[in-house]
Protein backbone atom coordinates (compact mmCIF):
# COMPACT_ATOMS: atom_id res chain seq x y z
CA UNK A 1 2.18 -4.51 -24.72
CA UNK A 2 5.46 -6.41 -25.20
CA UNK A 3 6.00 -10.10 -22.99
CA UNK A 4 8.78 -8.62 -22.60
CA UNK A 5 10.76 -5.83 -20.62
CA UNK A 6 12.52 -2.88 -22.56
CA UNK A 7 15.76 -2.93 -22.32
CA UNK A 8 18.47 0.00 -20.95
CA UNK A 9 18.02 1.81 -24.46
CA UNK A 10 14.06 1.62 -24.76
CA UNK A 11 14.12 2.84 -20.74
CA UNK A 12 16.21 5.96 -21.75
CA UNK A 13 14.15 6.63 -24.98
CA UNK A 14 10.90 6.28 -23.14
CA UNK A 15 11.44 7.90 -20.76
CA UNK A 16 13.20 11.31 -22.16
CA UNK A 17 10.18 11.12 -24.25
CA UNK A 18 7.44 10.88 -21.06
CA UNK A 19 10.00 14.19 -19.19
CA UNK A 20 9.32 16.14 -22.91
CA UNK A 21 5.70 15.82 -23.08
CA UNK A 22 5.23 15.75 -19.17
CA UNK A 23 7.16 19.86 -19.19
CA UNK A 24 4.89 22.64 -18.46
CA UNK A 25 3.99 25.52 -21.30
CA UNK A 26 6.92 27.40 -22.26
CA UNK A 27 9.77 24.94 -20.81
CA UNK A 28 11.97 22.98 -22.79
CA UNK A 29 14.45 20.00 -22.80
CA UNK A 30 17.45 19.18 -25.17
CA UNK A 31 20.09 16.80 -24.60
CA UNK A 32 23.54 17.45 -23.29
CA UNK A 33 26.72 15.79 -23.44
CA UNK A 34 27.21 13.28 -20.61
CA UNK A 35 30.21 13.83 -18.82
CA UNK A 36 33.17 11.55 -18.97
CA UNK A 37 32.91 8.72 -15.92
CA UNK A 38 29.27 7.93 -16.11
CA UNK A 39 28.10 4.63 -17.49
CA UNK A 40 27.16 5.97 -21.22
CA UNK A 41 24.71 2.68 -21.98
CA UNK A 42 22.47 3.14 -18.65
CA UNK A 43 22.67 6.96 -18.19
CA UNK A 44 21.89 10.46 -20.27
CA UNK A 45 21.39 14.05 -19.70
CA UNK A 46 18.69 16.33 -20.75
CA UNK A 47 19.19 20.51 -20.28
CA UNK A 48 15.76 21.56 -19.33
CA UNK A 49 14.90 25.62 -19.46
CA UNK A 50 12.50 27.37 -17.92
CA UNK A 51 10.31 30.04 -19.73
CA UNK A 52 12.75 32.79 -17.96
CA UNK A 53 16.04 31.33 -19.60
CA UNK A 54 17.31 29.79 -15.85
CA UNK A 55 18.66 25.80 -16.86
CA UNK A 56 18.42 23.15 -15.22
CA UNK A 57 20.29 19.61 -15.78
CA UNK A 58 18.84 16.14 -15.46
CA UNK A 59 20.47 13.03 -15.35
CA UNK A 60 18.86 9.67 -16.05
CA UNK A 61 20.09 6.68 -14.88
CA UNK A 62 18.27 3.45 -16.35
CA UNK A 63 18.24 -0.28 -14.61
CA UNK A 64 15.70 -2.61 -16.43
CA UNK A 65 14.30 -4.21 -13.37
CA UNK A 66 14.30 -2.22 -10.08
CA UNK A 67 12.70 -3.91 -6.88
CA UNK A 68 12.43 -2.43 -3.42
CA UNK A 69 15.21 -3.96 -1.90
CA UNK A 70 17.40 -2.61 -4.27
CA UNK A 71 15.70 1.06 -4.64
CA UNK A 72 17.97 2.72 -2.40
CA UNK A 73 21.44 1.71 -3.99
CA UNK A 74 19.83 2.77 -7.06
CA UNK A 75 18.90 6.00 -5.82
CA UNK A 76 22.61 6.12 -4.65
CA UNK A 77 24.14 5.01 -7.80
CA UNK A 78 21.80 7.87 -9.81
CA UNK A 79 22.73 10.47 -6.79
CA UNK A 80 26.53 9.42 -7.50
CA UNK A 81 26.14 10.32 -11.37
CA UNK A 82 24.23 13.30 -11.24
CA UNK A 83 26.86 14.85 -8.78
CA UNK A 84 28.94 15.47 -11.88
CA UNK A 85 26.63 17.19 -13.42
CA UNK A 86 25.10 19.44 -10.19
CA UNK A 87 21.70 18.32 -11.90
CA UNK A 88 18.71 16.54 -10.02
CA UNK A 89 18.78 12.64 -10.03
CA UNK A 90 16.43 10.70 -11.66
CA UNK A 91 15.82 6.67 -11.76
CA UNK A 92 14.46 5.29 -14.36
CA UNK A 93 13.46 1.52 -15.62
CA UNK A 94 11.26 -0.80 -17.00
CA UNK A 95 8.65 -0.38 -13.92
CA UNK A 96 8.80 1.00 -10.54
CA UNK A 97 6.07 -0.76 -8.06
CA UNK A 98 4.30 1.60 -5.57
CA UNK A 99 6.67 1.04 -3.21
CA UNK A 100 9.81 1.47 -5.19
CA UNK A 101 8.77 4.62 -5.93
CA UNK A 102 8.04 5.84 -2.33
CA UNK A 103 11.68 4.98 -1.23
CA UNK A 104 12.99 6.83 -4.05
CA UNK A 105 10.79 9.86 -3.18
CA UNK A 106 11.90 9.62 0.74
CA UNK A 107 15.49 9.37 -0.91
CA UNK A 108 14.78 12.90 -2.93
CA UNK A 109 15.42 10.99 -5.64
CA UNK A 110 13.24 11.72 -8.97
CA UNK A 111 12.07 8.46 -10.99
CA UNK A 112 10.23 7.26 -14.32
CA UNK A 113 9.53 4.22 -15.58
CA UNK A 114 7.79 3.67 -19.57
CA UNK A 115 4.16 2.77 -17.88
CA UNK A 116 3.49 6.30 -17.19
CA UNK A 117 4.64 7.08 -13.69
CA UNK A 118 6.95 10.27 -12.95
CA UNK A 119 8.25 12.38 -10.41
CA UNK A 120 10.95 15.22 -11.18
CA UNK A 121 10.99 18.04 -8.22
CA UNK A 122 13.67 21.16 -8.70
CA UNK A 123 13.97 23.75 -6.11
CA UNK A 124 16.26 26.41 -8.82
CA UNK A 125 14.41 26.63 -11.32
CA UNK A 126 11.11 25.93 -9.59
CA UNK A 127 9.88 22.43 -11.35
CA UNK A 128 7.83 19.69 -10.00
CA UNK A 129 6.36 17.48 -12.09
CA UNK A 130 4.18 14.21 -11.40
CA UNK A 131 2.53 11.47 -13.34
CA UNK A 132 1.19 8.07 -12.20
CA UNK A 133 0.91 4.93 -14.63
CA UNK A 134 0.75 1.35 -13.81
CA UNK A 135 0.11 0.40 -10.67
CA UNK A 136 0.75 -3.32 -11.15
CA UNK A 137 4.22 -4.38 -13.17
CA UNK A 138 2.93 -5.55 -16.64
CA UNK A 139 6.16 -7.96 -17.11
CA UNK A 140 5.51 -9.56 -13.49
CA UNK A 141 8.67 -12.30 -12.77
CA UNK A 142 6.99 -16.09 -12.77
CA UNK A 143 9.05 -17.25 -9.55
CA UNK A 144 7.15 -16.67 -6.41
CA UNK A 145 4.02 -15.34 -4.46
CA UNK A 146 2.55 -12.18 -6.34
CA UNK A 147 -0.36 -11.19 -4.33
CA UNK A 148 -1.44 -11.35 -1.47
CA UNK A 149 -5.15 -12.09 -2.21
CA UNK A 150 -6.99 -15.56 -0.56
CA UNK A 151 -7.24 -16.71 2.94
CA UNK A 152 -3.74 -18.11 3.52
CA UNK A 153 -2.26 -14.75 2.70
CA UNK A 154 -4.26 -12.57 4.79
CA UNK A 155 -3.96 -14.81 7.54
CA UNK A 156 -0.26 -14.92 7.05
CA UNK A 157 0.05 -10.92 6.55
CA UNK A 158 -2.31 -10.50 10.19
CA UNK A 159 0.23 -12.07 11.96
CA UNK A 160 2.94 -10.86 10.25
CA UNK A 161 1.62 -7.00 11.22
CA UNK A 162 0.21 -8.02 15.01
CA UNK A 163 3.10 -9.64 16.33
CA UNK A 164 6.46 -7.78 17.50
CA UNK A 165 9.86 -9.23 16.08
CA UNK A 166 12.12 -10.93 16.26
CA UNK A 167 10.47 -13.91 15.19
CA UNK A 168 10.82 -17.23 12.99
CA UNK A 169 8.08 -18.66 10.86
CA UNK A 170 7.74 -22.10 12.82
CA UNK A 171 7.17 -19.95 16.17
CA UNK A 172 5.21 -17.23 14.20
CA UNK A 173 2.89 -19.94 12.94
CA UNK A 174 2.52 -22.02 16.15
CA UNK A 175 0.95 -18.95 17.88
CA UNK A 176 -0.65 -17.58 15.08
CA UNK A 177 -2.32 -21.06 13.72
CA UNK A 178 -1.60 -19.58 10.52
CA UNK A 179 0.85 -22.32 8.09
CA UNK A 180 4.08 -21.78 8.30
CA UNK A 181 3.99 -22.87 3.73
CA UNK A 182 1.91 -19.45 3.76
CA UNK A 183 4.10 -17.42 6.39
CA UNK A 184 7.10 -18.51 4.06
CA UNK A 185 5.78 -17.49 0.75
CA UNK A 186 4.13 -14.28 2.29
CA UNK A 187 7.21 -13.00 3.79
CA UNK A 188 9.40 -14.16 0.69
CA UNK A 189 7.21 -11.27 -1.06
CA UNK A 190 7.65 -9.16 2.16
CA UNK A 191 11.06 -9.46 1.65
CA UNK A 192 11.20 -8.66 -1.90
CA UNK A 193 9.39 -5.36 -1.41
CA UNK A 194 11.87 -4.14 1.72
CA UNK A 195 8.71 -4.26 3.59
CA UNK A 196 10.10 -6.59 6.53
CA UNK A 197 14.35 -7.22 7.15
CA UNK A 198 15.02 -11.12 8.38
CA UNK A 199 18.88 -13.02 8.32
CA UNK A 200 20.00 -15.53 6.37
CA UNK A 201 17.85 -18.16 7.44
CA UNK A 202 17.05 -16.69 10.75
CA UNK A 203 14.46 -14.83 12.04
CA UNK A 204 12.30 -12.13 10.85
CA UNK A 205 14.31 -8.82 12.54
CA UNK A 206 11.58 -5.77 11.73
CA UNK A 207 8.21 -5.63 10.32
CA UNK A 208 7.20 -1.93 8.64
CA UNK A 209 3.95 -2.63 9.51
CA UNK A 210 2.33 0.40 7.97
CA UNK A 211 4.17 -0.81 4.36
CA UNK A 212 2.77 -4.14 4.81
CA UNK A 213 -0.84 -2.85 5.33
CA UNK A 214 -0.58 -0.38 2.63
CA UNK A 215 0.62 -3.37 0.32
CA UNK A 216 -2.26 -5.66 1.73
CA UNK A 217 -4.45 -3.10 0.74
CA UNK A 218 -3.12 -3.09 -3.11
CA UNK A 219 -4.47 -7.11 -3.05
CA UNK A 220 -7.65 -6.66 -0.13
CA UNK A 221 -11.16 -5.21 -0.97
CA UNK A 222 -13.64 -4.76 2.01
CA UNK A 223 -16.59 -5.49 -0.14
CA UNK A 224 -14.95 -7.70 -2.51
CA UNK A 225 -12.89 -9.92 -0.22
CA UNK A 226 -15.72 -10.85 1.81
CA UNK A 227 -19.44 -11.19 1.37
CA UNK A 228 -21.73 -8.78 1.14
CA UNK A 229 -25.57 -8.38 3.06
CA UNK A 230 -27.39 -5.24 2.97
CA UNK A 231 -30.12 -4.16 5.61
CA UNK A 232 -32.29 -1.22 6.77
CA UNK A 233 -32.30 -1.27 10.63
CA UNK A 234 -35.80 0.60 10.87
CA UNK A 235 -35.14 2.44 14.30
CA UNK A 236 -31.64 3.38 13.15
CA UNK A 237 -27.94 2.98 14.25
CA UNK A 238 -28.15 3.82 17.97
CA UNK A 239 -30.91 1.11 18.52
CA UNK A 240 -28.65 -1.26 15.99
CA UNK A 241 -25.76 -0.71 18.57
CA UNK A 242 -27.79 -1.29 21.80
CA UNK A 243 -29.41 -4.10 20.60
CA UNK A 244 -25.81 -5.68 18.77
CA UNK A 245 -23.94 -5.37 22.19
CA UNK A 246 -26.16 -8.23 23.78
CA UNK A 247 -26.54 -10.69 20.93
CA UNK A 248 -25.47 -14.33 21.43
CA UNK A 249 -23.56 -14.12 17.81
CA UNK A 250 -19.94 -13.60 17.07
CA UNK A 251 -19.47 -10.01 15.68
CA UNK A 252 -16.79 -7.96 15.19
CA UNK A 253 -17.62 -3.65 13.61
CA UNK A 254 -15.39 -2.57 11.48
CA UNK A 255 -15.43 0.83 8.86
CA UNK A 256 -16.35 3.78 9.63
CA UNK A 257 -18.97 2.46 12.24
CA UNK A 258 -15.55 1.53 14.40
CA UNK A 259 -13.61 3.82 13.49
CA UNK A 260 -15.51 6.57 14.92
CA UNK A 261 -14.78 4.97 18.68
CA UNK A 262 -11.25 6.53 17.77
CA UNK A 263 -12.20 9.64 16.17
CA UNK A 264 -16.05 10.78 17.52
CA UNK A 265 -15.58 13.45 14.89
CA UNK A 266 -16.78 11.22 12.08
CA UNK A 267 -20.23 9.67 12.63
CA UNK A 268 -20.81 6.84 10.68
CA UNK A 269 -23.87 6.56 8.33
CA UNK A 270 -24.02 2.85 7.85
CA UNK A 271 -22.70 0.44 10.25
CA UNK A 272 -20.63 -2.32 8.64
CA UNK A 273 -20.11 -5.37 10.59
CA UNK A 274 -18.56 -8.82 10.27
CA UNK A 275 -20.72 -11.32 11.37
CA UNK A 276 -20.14 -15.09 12.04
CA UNK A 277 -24.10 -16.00 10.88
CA UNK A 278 -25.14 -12.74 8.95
CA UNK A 279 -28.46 -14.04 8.83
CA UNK A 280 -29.14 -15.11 12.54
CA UNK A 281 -28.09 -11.52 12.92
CA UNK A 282 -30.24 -9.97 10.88
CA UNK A 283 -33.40 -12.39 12.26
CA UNK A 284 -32.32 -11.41 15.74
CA UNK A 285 -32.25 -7.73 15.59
CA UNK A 286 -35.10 -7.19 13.09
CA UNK A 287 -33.04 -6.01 10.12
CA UNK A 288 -34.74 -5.54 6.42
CA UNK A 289 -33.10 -6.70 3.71
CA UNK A 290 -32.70 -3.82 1.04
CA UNK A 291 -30.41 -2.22 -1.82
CA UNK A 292 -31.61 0.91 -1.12
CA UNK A 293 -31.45 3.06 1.99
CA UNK A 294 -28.50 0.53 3.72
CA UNK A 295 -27.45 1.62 6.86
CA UNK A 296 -25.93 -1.60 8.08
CA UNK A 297 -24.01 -4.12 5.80
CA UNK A 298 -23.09 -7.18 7.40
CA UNK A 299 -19.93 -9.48 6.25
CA UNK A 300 -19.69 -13.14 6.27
CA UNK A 301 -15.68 -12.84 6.85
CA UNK A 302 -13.25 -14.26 4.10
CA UNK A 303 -11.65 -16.16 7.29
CA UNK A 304 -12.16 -16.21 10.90
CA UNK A 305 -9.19 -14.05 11.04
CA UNK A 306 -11.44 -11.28 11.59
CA UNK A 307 -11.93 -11.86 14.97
CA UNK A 308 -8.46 -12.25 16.23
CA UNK A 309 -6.96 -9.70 18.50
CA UNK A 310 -9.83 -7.63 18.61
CA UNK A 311 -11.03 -4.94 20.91
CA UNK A 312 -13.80 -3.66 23.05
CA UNK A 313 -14.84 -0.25 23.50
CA UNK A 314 -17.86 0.83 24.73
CA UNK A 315 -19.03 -3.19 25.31
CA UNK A 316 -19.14 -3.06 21.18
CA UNK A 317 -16.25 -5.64 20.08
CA UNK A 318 -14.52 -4.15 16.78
CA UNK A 319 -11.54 -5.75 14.69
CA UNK A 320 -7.95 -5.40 15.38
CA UNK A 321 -6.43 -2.02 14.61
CA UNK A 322 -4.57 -4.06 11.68
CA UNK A 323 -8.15 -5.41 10.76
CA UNK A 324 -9.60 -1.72 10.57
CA UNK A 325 -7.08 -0.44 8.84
CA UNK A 326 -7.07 -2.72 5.25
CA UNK A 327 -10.71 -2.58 6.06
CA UNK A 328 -10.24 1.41 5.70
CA UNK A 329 -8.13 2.34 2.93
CA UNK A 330 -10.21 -0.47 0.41
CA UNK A 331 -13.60 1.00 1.80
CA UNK A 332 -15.97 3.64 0.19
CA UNK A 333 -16.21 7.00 0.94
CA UNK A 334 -14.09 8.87 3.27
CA UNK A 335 -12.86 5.40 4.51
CA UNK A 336 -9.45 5.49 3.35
CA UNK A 337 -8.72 9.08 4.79
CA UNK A 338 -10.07 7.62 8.42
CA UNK A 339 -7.68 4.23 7.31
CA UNK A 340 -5.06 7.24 7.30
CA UNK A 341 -6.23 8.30 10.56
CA UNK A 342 -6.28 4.95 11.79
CA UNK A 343 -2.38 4.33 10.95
CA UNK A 344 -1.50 7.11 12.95
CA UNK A 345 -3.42 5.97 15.86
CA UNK A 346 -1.73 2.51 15.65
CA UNK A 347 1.71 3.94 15.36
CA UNK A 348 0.88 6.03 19.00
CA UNK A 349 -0.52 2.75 20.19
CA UNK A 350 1.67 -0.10 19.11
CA UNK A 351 1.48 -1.30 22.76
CA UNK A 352 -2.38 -2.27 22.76
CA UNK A 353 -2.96 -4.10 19.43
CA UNK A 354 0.93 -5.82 18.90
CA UNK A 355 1.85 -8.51 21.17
């Protein structure tokens, strides 16, 4: 792939290309004449038919580089155009990140970019069509944080999410003990993705929480991010439990085997738990060391993070709701559909777990 971006031009080409091939059997696309008043270099407009002869006009409106922030005058700017036309909106560029392209689809705006992702919905003629490409920009911009991955990060993004606004980064990071370097850089990218709104060298205003777990979750791996010990507790999970409630050890559950203390629907089959001596754990309560028939993994935590803000139900201490959540949606399984679950819970709840 090219260092660099494509520009306005390439976009348009691409991407007319990608709407062509992406058509179902019998449709087809051919360009029309853009109407006097739109931009000609950034914009075009493909007639589409359906196999029954109805029409149905698309305009494309192309911006090399489109970040969050900016998504939604974007989607106004392509909304503007395609009025002209009475045709369906689309935004196009170089690359549209995850969460670009959720604002434009709460915007009913369509979008494409020339990695492979695309969204086009019509109501008259019936047409919805939907690709997904890169996930991660391939032409990333040099200047500031990128991921979210490591220990100052997370620690950063967990009190980002658990604490209610307004707030600056010097108080943030007093109460937090996370540093306020890390809280700067981490809500620079915040910022970037429209995830959290701050002033002008002010305070932080509003936190979408949910956005900034989902984008945590693009960087975090429960199994990856932490490490990994396997074990067969021989007389199963309800003796595990008993026995984990009394041990002089700092634990925290978290997966599916804590999840299910807000949903009893969903039993869990393995107990995953972060432990602050995974071994002493394992000694104390008998566990056998395996790779096959697991039923309890314990984690040695990235960073003692893990254990801040967490709850107790049932005298079993679990993670944070915030903790659970990334947890979820990076675990195996159904664990990202109970992550899913979890969100909700938290949004009904902000009271117990946000201070």
């Amino acid at each position: 792939m090219n260092t660099t971006p494509p520009t306005e031009l390439q976009i348009l080409r691409d991407v007319e290309r990608a709407i062509a091939e992406a058509l179902p059997p019998g449709w087809s696309e051919q360009p029309a004449v853009l109407p006097s008043g739109v931009g000609a270099k950034t914009a075009r407009v493909l007639e589409v038919t359906s196999p029954g002869g109805e029409r149905l006009v698309v305009l494309i409106d192309a911006t090399r580089s489109i970040e969050p922030r900016s998504a939604q005058q974007a989607a106004r700017r392509a909304r503007s155009c395609a009025e002209t036309t009475n045709g369906v909106p689309v935004v196009a560029a170089a690359y549209l990140s995850p969460r670009t392209r959720r604002i434009l689809e709460d915007d009913n705006v369509g979008y494409a970019d020339t990695t492979g992702n695309l969204r086009i919905e019509s109501g008259t003629p019936g047409l919805f069509m939907f690709l997904t490409g890169l996930t991660r920009d391939p032409w990333p911009k040099p200047s500031g944080l990128q991921s979210l991955r490591g220990r100052g990060s997370a620690r950063a993004v967990r009190a980002i999410i658990d604490s209610v606004p307004p707030f600056g980064i010097r108080e943030l990071a007093a109460k937090s003990g996370a540093s306020p370097a890390s809280l700067s850089r981490v809500a620079d990218l915040l910022d970037r993705e429209a995830l959290i709104t701050r002033t002008q060298r002010g305070p932080i205003t509003e936190v979408d929480w949910k956005g900034v777990i989902e984008r945590w979750a693009r960087d975090y791996d429960q199994l990856r991010s932490n490490t990994v010990y396997r074990f067969l507790a021989p007389r199963g999970l309800a003796d595990f439990e008993k026995r984990l409630i009394g041990i002089d050890v700092e634990t925290a559950a978290t997966g599916a085997f804590a999840a299910q203390r807000f949903d009893p629907v969903a039993p869990a089959k393995i107990a995953t738990v972060y432990a602050e001596n995974p071994l002493a754990v394992a000694d104390a309560l008998d566990l056998r060391e395996t790779e096959a028939g697991t039923n309890v993994i314990l984690l040695a935590p990235y960073d003692r993070v893990v254990f801040d803000g967490m709850l107790v139900r049932d005298g079993l201490p679990l993670v944070s709701p915030s903790q659970l959540a990334v947890d979820l949606l990076t675990g195996p399984g159904r664990e990202p559909s109970q992550g899913e679950a979890t969100l909700d819970w938290m949004k009904e709840n902000e009271d117990v777990w946000r201070t």
